[in-house]
C-alpha atoms as a PDB file:
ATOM      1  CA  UNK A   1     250.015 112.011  12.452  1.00  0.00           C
ATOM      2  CA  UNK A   2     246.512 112.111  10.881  1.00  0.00           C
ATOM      3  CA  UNK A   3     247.706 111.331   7.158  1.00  0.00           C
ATOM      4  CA  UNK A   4     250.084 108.251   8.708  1.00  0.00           C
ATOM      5  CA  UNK A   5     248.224 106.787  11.068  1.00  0.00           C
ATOM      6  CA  UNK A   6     251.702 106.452  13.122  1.00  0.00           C
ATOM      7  CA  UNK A   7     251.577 107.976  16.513  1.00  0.00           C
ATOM      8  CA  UNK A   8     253.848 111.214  17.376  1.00  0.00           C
ATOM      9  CA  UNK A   9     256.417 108.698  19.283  1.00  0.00           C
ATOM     10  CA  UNK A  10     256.841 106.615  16.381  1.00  0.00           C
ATOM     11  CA  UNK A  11     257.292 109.777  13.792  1.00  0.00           C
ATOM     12  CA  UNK A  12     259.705 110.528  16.282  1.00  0.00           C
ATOM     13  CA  UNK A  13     261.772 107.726  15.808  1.00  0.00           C
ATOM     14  CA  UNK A  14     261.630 107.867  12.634  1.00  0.00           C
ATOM     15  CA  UNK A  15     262.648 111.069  12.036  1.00  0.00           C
ATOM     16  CA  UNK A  16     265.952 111.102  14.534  1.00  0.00           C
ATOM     17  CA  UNK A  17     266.752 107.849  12.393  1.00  0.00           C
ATOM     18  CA  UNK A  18     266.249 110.002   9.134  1.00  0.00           C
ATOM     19  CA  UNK A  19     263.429 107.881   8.236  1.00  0.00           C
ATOM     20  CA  UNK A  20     260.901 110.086   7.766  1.00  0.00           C
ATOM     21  CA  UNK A  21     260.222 113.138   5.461  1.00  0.00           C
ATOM     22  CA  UNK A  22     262.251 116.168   6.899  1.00  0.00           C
ATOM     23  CA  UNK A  23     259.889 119.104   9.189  1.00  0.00           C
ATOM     24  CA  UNK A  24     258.830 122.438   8.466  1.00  0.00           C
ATOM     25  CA  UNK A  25     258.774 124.720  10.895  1.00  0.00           C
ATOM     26  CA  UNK A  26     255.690 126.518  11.425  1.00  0.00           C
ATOM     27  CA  UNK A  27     256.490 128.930  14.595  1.00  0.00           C
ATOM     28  CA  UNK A  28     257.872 128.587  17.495  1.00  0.00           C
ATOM     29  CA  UNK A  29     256.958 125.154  18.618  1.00  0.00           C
ATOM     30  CA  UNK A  30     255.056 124.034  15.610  1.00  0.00           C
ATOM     31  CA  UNK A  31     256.491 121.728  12.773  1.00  0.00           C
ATOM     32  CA  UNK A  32     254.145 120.434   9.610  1.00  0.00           C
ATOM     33  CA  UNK A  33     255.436 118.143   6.242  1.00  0.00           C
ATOM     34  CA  UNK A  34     255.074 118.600   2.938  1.00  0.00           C
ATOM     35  CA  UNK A  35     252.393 116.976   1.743  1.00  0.00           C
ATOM     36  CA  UNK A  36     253.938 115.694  -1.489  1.00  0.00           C
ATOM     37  CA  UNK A  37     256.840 114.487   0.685  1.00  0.00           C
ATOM     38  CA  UNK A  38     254.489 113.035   2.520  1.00  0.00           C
ATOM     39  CA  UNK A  39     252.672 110.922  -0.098  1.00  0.00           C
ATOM     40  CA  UNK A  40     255.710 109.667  -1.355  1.00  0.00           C
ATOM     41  CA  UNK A  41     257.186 108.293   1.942  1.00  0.00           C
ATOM     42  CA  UNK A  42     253.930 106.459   2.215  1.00  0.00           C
ATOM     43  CA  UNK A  43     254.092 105.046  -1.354  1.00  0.00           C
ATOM     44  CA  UNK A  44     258.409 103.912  -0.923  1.00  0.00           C
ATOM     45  CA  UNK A  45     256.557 101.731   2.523  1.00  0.00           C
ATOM     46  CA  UNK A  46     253.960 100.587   0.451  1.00  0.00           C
ATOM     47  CA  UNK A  47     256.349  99.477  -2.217  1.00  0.00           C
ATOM     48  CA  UNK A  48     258.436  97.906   0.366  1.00  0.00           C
ATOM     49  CA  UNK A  49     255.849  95.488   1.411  1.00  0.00           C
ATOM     50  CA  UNK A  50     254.195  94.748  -1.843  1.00  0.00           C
ATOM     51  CA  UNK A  51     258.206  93.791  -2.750  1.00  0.00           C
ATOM     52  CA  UNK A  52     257.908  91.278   0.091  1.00  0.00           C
END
């Protein structure tokens, strides 16, 4: 939530739609995202508006 700046409803969303970078489970009721993954989610969005 901290890198995107999206709140944990919206990540939500976006993952059940497949829109967002798949989880990593951590333990028990813990999840995380690769970083990398991460980084290049945010740089397909920011293509995607600079293309608008």
């Amino acid at each position: 939530m901290k890198r995107t700046s999206l709140s944990l409803t919206f990540i939500k969303r976006l993952r059940k739609a497949g829109d967002f970078p798949l989880a990593v489970p951590l333990g028990d009721r813990r999840i995380g995202f690769l970083e990398r993954e991460l980084d290049q989610w945010i740089n397909a969005r920011a293509a995607m508006r600079a293309a608008a």
